[in-house]
N, C-alpha and C. Protein backbone atom coordinates (compact mmCIF):
# COMPACT_ATOMS: atom_id res chain seq x y z
N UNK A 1 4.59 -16.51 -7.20
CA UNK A 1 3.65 -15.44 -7.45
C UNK A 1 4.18 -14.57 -8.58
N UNK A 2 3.06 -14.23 -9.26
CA UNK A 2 3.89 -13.05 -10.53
C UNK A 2 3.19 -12.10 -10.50
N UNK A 3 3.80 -10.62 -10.93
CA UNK A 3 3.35 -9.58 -10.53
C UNK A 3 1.89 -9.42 -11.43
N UNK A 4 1.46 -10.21 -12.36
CA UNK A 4 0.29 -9.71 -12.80
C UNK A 4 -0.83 -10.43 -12.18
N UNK A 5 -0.78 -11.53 -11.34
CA UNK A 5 -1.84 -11.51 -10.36
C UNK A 5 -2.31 -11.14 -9.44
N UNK A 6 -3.36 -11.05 -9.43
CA UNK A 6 -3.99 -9.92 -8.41
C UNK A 6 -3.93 -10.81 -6.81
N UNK A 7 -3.93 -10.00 -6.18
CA UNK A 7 -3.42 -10.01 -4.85
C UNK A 7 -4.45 -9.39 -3.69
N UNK A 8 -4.51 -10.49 -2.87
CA UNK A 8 -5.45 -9.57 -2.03
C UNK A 8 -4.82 -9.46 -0.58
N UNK A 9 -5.22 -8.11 0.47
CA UNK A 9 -4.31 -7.98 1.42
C UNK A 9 -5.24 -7.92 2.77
N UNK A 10 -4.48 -8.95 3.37
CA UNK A 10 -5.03 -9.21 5.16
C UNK A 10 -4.50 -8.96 5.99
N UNK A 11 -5.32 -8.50 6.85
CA UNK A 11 -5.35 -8.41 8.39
C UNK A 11 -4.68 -9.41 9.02
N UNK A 12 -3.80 -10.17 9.69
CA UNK A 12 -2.97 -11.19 10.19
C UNK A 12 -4.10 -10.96 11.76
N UNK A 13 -4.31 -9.78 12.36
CA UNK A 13 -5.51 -9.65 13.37
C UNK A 13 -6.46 -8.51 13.10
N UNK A 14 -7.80 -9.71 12.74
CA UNK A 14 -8.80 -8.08 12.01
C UNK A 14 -8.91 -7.05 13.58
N UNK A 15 -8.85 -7.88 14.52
CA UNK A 15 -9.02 -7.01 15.93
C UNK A 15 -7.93 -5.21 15.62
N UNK A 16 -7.18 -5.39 14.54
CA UNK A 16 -6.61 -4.29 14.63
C UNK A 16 -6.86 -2.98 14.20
N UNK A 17 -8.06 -3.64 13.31
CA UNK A 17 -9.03 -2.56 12.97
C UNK A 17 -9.36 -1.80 13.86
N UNK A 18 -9.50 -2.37 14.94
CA UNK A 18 -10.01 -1.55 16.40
C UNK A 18 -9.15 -0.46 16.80
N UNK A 19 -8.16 -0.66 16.52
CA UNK A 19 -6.94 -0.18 17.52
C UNK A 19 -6.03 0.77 16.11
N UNK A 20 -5.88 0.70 15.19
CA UNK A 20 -5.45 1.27 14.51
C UNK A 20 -6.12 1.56 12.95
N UNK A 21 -7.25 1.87 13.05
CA UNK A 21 -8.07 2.31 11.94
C UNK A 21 -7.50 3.38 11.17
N UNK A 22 -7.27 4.41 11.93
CA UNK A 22 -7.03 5.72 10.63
C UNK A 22 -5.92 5.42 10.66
N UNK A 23 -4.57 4.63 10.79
CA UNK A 23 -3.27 4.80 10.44
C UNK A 23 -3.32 3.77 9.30
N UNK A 24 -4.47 2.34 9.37
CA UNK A 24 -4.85 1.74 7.79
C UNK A 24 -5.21 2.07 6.87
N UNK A 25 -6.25 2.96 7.59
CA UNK A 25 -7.19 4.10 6.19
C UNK A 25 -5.81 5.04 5.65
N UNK A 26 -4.96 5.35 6.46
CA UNK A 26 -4.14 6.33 6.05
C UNK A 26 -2.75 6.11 4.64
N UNK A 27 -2.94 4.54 4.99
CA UNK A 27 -2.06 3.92 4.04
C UNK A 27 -2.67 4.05 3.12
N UNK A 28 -4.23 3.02 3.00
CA UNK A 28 -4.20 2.49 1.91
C UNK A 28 -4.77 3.77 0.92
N UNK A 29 -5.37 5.30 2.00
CA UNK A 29 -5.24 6.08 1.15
C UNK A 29 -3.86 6.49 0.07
N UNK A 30 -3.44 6.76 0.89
CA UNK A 30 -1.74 6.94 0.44
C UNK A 30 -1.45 6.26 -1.05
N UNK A 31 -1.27 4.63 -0.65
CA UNK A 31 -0.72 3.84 -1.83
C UNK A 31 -1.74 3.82 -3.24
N UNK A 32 -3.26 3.78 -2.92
CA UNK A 32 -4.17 3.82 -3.50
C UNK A 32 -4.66 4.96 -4.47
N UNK A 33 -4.41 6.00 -3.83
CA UNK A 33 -4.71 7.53 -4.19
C UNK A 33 -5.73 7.63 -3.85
N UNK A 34 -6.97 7.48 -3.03
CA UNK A 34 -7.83 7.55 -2.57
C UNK A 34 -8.16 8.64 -1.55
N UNK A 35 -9.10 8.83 -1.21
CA UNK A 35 -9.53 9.52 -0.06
C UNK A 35 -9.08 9.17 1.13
N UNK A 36 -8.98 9.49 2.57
CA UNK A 36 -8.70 9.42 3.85
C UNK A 36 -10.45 8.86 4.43
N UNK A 37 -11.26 9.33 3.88
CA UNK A 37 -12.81 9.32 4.37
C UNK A 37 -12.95 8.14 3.41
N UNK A 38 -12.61 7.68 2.28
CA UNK A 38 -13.30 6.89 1.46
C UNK A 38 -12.92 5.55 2.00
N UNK A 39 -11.01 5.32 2.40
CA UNK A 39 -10.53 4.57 2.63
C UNK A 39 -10.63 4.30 4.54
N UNK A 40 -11.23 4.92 4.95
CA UNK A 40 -11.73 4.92 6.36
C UNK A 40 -12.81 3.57 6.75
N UNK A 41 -13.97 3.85 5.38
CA UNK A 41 -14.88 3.23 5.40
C UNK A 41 -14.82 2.06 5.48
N UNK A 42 -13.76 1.54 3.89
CA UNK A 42 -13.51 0.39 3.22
C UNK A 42 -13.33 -0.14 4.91
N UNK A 43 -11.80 0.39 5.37
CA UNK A 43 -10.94 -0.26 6.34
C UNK A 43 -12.11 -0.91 7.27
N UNK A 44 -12.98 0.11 7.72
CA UNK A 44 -14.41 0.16 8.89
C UNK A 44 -14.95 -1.18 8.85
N UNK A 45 -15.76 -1.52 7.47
CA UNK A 45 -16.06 -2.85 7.13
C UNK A 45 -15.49 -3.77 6.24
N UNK A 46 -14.34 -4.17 6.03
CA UNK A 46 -13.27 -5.06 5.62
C UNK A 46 -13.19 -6.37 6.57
N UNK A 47 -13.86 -6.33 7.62
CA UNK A 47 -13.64 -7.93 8.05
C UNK A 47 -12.08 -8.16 8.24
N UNK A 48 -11.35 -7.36 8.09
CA UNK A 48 -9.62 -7.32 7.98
C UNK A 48 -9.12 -7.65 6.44
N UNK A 49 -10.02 -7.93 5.15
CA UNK A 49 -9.76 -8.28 3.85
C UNK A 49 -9.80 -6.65 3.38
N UNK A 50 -8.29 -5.78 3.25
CA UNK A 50 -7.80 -4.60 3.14
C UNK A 50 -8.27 -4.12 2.02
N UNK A 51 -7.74 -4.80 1.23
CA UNK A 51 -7.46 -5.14 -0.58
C UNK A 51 -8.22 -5.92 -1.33
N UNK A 52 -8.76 -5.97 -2.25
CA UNK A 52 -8.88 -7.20 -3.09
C UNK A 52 -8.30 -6.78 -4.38
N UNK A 53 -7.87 -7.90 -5.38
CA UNK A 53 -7.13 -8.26 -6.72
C UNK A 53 -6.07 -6.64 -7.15
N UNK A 54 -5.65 -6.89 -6.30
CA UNK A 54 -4.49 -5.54 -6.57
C UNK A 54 -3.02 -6.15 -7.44
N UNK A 55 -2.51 -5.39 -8.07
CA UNK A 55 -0.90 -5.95 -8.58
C UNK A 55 -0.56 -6.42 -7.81
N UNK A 56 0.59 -7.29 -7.66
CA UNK A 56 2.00 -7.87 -6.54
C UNK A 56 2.35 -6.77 -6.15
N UNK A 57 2.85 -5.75 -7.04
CA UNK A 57 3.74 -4.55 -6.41
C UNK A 57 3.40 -3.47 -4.99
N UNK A 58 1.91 -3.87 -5.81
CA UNK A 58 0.77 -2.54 -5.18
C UNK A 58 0.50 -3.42 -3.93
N UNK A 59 0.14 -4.48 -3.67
CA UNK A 59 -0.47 -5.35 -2.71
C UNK A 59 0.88 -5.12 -1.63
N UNK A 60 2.64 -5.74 -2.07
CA UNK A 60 3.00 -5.63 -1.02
C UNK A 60 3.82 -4.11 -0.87
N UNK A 61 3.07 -2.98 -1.45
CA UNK A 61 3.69 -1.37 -1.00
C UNK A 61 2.99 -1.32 0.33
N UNK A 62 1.82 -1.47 0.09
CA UNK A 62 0.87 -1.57 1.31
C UNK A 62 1.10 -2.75 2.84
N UNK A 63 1.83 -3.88 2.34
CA UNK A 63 1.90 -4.35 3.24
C UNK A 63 3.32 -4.16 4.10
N UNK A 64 4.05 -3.52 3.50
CA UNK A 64 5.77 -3.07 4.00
C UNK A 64 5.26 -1.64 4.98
N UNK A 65 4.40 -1.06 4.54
CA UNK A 65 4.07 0.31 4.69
C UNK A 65 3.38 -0.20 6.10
N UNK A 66 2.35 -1.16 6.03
CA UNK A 66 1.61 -1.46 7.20
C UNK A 66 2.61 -2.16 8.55
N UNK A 67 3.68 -2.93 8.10
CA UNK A 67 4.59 -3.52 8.76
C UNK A 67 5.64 -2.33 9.13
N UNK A 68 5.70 -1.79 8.33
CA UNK A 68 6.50 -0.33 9.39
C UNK A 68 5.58 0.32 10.57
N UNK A 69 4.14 0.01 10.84
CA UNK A 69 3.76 0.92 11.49
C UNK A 69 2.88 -0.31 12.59
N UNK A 70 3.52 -1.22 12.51
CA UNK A 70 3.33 -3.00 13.06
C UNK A 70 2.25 -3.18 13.10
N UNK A 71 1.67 -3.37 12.29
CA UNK A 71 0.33 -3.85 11.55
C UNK A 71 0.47 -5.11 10.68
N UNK A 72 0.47 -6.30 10.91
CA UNK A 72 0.43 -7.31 10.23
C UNK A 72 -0.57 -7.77 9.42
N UNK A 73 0.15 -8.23 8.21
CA UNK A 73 -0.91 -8.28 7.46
C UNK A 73 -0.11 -9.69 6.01
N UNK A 74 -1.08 -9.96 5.50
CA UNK A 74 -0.25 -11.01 4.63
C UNK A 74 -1.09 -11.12 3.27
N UNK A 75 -0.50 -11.33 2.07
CA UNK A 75 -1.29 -11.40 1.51
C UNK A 75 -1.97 -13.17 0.33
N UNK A 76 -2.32 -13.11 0.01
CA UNK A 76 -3.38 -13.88 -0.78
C UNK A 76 -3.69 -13.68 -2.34
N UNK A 77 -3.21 -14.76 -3.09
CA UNK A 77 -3.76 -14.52 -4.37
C UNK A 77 -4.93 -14.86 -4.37
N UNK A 78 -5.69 -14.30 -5.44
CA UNK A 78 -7.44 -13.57 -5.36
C UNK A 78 -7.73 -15.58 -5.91
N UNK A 79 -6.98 -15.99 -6.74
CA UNK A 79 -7.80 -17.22 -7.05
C UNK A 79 -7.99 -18.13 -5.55
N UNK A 80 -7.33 -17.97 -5.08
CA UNK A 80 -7.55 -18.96 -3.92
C UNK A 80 -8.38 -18.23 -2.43
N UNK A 81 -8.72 -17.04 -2.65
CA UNK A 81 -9.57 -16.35 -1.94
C UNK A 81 -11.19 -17.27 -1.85
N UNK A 82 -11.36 -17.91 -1.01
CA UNK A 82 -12.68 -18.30 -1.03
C UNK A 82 -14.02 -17.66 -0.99
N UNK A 83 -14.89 -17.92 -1.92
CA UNK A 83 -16.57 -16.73 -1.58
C UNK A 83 -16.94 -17.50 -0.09
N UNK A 84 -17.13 -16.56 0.41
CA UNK A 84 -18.10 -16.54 1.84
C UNK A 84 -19.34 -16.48 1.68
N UNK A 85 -20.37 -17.94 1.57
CA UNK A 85 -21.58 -18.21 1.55
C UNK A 85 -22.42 -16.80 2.06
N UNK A 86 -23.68 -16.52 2.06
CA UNK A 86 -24.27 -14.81 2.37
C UNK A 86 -24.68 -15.97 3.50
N UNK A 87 -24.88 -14.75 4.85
CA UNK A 87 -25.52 -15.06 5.75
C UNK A 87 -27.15 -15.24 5.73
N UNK A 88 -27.89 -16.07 6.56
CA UNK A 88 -28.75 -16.42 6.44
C UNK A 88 -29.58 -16.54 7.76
N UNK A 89 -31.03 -15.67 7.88
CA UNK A 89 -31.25 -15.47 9.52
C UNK A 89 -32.18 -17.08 9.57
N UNK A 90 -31.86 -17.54 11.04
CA UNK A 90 -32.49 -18.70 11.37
C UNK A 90 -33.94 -18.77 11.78
């Protein structure tokens, strides 16, 4: 991996969204410079996909930061990130 590809950062269990929402929102405000309310949202509906195409550096500040507060998470370079077909009602 090299630091100029973008990086995207996961949930290892999106279920943790449940259980620790504002201490995610709280990071990725933090590392991001973002809002606490803005980064609340993202976290809210993220499916557990935290991040998308962030630096190496930036991708794993966030994931050391999340692993101190045992939140697993791993990350993904953006080329091999697959599109998720749109849902479609039957």
């Amino acid at each position: 991996m090299t630091d100029n590809l973008g990086m995207s950062v996961l949930l290892e269990d999106p279920s943790d969204l449940a259980v620790h929402l504002a201490v995610i929102a709280g990071v990725l405000a933090e590392v991001l410079d973002q809002t606490q309310p803005d980064m609340l949202q993202r976290a809210r509906y993220s499916a557990g996909i935290l991040a998308r195409d962030l630096p190496l550096p930036v991708a794993r500040r966030i994931q050391a930061a999340l692993r101190h507060l045992n939140v697993g998470t791993f990350l993904v370079p953006e080329p091999e990130m697959e599109a998720v077909p749109r849902s479609q009602r039957l």
